[in-house]
N, C-alpha and C. Protein backbone atom coordinates (compact mmCIF):
# COMPACT_ATOMS: atom_id res chain seq x y z
N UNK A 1 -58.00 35.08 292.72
CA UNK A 1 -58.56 33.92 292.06
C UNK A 1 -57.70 32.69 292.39
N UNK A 2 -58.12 31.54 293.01
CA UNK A 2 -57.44 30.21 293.28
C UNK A 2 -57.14 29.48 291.93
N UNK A 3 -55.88 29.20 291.88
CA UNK A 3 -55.26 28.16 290.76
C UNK A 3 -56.03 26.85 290.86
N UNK A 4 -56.64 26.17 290.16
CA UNK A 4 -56.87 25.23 289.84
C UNK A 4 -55.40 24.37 289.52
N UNK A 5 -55.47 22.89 289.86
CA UNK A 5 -54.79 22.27 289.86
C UNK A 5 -55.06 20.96 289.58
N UNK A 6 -54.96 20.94 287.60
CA UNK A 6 -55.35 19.86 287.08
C UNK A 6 -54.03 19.46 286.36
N UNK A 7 -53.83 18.18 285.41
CA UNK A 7 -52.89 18.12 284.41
C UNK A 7 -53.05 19.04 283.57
N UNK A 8 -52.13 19.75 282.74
CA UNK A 8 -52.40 20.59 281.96
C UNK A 8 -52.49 21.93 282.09
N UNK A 9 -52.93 22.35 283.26
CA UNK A 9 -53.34 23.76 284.11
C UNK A 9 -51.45 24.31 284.05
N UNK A 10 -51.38 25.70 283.02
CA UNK A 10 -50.30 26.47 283.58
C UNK A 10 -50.41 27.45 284.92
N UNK A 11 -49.63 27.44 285.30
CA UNK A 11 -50.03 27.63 286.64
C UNK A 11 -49.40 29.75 286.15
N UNK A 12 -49.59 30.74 287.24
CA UNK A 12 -49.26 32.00 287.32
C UNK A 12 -48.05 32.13 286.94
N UNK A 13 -47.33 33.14 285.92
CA UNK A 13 -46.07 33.36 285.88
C UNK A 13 -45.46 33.75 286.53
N UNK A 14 -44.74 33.82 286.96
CA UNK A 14 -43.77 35.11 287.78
C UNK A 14 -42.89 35.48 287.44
N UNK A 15 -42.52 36.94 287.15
CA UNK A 15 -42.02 37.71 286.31
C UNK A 15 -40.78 38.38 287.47
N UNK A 16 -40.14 38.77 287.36
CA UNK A 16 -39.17 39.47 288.33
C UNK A 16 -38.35 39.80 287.81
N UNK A 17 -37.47 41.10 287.93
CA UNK A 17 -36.28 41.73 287.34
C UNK A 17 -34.94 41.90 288.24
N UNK A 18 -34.29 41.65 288.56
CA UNK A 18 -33.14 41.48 289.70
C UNK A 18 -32.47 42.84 289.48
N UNK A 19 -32.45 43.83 290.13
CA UNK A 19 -31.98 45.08 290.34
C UNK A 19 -30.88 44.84 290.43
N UNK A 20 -29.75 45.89 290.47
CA UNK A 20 -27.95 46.25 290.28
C UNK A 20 -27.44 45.58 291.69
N UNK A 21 -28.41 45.74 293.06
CA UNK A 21 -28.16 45.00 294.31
C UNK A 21 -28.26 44.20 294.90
N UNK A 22 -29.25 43.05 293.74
CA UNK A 22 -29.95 41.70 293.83
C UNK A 22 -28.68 40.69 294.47
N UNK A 23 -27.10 40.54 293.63
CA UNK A 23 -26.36 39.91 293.70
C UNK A 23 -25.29 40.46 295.00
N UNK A 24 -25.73 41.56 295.61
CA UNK A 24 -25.08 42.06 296.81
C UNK A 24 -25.69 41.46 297.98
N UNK A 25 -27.08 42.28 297.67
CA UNK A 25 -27.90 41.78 299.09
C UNK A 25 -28.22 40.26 299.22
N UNK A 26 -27.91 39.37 298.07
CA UNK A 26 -28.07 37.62 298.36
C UNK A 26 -26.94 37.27 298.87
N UNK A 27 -25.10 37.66 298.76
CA UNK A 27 -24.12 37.57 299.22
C UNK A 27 -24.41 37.31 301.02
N UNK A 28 -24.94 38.71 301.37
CA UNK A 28 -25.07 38.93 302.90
C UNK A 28 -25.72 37.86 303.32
N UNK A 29 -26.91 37.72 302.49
CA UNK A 29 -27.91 36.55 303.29
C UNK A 29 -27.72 35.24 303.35
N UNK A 30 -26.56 35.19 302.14
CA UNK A 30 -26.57 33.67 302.03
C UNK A 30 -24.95 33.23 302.50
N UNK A 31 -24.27 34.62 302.18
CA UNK A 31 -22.89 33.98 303.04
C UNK A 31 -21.60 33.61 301.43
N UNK A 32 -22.68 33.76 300.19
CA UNK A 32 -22.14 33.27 299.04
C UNK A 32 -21.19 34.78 298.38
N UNK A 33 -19.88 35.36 298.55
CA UNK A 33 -19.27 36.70 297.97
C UNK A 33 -18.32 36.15 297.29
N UNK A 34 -19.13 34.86 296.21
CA UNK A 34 -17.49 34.51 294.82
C UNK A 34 -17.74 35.92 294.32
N UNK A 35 -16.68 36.53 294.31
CA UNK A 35 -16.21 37.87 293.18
C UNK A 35 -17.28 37.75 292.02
N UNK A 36 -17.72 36.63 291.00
CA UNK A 36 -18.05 36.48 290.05
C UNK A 36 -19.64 37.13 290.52
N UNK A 37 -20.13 37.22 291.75
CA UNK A 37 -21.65 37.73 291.74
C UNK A 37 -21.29 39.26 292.93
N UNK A 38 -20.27 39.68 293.14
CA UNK A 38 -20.10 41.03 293.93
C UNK A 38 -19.30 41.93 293.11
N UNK A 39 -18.02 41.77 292.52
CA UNK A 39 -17.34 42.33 291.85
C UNK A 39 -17.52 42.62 290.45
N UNK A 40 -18.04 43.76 289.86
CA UNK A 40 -18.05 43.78 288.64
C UNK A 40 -16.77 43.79 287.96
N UNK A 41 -15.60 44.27 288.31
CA UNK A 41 -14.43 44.02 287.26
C UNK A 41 -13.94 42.85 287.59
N UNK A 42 -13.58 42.02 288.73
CA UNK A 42 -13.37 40.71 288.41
C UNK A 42 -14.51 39.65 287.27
N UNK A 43 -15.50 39.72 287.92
CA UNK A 43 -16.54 38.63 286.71
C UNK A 43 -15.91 39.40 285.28
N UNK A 44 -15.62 40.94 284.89
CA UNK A 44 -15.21 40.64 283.40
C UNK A 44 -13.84 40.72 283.09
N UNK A 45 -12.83 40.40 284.46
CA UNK A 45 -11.88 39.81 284.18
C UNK A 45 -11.53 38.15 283.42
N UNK A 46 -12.73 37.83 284.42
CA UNK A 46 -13.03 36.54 283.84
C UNK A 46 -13.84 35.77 282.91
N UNK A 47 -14.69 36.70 282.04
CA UNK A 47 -15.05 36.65 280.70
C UNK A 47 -16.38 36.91 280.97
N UNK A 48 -16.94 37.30 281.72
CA UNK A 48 -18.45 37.22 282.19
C UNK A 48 -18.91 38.68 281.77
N UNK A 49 -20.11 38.76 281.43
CA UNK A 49 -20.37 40.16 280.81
C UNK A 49 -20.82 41.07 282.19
N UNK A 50 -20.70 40.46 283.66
CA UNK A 50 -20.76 41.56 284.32
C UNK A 50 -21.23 40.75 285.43
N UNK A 51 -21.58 41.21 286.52
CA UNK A 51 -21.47 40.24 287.78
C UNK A 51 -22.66 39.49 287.01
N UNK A 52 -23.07 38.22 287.74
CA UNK A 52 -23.98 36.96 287.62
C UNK A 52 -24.83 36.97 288.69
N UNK A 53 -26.28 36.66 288.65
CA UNK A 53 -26.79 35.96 289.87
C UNK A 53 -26.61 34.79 290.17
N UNK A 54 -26.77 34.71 291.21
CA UNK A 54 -26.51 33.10 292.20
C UNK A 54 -27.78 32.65 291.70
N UNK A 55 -26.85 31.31 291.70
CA UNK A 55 -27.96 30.23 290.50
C UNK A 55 -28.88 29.91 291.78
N UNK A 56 -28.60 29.85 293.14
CA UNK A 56 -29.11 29.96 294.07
C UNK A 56 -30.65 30.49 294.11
N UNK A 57 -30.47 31.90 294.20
CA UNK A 57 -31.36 33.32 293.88
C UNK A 57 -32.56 33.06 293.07
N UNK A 58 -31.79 32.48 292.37
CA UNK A 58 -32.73 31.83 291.06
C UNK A 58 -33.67 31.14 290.77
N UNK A 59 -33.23 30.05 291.70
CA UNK A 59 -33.94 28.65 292.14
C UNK A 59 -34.80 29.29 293.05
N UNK A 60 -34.35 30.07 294.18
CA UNK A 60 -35.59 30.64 295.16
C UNK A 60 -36.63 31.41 294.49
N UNK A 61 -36.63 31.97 293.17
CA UNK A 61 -37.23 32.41 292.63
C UNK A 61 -38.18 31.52 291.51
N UNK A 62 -38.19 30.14 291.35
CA UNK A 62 -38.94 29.00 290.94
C UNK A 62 -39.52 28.59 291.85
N UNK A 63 -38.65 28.49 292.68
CA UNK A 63 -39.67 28.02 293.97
C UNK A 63 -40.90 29.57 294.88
N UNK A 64 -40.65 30.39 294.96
CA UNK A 64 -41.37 31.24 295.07
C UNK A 64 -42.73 31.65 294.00
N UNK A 65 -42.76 30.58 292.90
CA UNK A 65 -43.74 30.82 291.71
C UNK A 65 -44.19 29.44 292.46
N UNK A 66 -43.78 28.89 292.53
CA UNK A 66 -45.23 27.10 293.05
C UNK A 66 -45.29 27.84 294.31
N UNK A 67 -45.05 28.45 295.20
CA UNK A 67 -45.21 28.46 296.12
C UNK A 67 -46.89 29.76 296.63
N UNK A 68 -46.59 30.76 295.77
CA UNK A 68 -47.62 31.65 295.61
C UNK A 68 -48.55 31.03 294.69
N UNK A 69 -48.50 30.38 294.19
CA UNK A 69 -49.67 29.64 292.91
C UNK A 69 -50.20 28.26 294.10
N UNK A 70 -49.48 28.18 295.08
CA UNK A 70 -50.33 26.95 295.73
C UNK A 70 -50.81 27.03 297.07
N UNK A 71 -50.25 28.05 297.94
CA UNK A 71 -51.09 28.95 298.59
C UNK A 71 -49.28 28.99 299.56
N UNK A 72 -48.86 29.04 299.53
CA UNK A 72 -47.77 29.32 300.26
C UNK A 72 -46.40 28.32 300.92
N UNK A 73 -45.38 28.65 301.18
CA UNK A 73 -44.34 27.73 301.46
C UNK A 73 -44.33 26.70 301.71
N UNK A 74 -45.69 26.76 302.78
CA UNK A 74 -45.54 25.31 303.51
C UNK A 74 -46.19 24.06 302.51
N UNK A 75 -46.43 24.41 301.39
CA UNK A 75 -47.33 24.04 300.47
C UNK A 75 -46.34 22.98 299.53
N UNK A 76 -45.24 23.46 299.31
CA UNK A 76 -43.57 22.92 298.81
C UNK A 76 -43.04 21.77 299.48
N UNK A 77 -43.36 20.37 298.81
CA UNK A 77 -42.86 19.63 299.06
C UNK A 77 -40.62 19.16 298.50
N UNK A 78 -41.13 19.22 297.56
CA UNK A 78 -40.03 19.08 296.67
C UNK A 78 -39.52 19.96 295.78
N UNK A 79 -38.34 20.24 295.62
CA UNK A 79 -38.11 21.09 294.28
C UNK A 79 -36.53 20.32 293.70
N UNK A 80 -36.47 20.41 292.44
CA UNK A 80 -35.58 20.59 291.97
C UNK A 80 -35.36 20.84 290.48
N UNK A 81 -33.78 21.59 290.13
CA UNK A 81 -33.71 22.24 289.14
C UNK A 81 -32.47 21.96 288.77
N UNK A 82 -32.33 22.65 286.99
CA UNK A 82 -30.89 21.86 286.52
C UNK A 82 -30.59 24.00 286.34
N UNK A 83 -29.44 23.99 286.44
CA UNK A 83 -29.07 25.56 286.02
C UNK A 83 -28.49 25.00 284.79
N UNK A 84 -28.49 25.88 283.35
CA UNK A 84 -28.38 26.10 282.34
C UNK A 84 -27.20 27.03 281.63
N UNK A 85 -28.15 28.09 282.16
CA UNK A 85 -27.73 29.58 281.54
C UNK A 85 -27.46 30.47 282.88
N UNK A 86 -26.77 31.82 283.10
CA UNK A 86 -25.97 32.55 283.47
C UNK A 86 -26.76 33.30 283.34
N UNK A 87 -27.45 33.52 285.04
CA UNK A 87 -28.68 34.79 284.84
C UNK A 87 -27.34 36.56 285.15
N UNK A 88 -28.34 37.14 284.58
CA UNK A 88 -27.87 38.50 284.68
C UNK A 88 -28.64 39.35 284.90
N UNK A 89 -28.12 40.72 285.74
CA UNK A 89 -28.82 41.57 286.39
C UNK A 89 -29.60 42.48 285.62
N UNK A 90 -30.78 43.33 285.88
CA UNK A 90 -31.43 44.16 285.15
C UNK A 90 -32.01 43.52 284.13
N UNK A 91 -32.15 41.96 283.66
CA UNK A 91 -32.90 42.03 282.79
C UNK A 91 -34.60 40.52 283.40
N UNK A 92 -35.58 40.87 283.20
CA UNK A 92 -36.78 40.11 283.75
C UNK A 92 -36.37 38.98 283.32
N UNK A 93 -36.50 38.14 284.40
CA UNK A 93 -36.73 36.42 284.33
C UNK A 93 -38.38 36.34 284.86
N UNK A 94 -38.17 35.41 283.83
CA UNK A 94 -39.90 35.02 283.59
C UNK A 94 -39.94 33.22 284.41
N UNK A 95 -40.68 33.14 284.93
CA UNK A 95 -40.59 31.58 285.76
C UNK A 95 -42.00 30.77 285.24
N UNK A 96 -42.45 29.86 284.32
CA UNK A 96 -43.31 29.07 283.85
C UNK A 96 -43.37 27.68 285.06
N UNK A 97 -44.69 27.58 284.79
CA UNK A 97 -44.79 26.15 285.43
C UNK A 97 -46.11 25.35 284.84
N UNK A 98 -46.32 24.05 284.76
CA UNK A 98 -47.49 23.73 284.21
C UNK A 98 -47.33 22.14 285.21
N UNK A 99 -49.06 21.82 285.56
CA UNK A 99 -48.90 20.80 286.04
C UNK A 99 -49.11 19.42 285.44
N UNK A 100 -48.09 18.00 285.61
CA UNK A 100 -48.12 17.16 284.64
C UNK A 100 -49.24 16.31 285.70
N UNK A 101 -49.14 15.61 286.58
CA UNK A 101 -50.27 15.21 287.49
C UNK A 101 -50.47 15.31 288.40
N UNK A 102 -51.82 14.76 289.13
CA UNK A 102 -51.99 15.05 290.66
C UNK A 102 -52.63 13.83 290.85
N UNK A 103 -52.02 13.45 292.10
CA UNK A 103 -52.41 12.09 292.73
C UNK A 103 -52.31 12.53 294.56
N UNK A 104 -53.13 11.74 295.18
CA UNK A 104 -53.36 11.68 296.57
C UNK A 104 -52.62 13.30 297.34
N UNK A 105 -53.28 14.40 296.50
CA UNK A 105 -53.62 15.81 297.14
C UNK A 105 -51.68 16.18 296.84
N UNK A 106 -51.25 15.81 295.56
CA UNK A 106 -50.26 16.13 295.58
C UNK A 106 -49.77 16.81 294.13
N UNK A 107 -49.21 17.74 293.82
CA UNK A 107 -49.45 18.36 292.36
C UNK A 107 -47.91 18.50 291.88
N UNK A 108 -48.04 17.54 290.42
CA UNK A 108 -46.25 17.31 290.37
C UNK A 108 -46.51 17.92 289.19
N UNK A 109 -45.61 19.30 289.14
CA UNK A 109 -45.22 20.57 288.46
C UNK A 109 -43.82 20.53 287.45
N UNK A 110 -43.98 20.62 286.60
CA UNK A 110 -42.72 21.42 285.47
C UNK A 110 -42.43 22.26 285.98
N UNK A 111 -41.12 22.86 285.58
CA UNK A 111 -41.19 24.63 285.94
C UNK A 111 -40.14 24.99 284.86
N UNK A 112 -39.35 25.93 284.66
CA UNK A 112 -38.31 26.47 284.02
C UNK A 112 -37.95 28.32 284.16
N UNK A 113 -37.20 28.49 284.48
CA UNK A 113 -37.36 30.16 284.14
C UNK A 113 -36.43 30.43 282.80
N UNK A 114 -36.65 31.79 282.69
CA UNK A 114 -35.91 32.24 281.04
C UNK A 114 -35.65 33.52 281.51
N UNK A 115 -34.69 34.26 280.79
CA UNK A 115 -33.99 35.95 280.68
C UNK A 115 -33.98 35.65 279.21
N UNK A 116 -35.00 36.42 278.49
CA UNK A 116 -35.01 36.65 277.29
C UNK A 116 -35.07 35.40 276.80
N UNK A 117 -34.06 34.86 275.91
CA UNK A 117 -34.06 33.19 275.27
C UNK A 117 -33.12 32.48 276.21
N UNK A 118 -32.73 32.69 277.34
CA UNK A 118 -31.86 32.09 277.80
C UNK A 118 -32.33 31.08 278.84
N UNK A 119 -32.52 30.00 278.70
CA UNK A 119 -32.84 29.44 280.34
C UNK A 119 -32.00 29.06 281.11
N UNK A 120 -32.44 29.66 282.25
CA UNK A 120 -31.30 29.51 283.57
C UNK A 120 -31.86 28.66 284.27
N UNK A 121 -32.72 28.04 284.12
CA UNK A 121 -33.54 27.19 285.07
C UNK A 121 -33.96 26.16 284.26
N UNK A 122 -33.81 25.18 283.85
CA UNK A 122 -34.60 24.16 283.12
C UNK A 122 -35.04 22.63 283.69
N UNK A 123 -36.35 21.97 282.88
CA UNK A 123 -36.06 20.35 283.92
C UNK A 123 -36.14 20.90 284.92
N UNK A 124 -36.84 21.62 285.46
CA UNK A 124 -37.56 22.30 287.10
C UNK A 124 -38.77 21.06 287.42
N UNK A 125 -38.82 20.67 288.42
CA UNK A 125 -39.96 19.96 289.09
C UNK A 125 -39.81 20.42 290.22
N UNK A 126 -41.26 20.28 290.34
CA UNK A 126 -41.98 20.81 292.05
C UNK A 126 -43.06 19.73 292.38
N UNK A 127 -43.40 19.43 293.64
CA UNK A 127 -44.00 18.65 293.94
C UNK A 127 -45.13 19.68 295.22
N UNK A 128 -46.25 19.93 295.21
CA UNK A 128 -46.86 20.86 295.43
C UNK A 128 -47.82 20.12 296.60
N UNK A 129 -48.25 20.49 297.63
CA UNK A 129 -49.06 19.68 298.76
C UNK A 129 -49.99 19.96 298.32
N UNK A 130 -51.51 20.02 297.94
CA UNK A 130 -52.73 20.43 298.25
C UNK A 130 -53.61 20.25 299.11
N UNK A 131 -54.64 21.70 299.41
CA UNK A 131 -55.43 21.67 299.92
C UNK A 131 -54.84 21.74 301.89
C-alpha cells in the first residue's frame, strides 16, 4: 500500500530490535570501536549499563523509516537529528514520523525514535523528494 503524503499523514513505523552484534558489526563498517559500543566491561567500567549503540546506527535507522515510507534512498533529501538518550542493545526502538508539509513535490517530516520511554532520537526532520 503507497503512503500518502499529506500534512498530518503518520507515516509507517519502524520497529527494530538491535541484537547482542548490532554494536560489533557497525564498528567494522563504520570504522567507529570506542570501547563504550564493543567492550562490555569497559562501558560498565564507565557507568554505562552495558555496551551502547552508535548514535550513528540509530540515525541510519530514522533515516531508513522515511526512506521505505517514500519509496527508497534516493528519495532522502535531508535528514537531521538531535541524540537524547543512550540506545541499548536487545531492546525494540520504535522510529515515528508524521508529515508537517509538502510544497513543490517535497515532504518535510518529523521523526523521533524511542526504546521504551527513552528517546534517542528526537527533533528528527526529514525532507522527503516525491514522486
Amino acid at each position: 500500500m503507497a503512503t500518502t503524503f499529506e500534512p498530518g499523514t503518520e507515516l509507517p513505523e519502524l520497529r527494530v530490535t538491535p541484537d547482542r552484534m548490532t554494536t560489533i558489526r557497525y564498528a567494522g563498517a563504520s570504522g567507529d570501536f570506542n570501547p563504550i559500543h564493543v567492550d562490555e566491561d569497559f562501558a560498565r567500567q564507565v557507568g554505562l549499563p552495558g555496551r551502547i549503540l552508535h548514535g550513528l546506527w540509530t540515525m541510519a535507522q530514522v533515516a531508513r523509516a522515511q526512506t521505505e515510507a517514500a519509496g527508497g534512498p534516493h528519495t532522502l533529501r535531508r535528514l537531521s537529528v538531535q541524540f537524547r538518550g543512550m540506545g541499548v542493545l536487545e531492546r525494540e526502538i520504535v522510529v515515528t514520523s508524521k508529515v508537517t508539509t509538502v510544497a513543490d513535490g517535497i515532504a518535510h517530516v518529523d521523526t523521533e525514535a524511542r526504546q521504551g520511554d527513552v528517546k534517542v532520537v528526537r527533533r528528527g526532520e526529514a525532507e522527503l523528494r516525491l514522486g
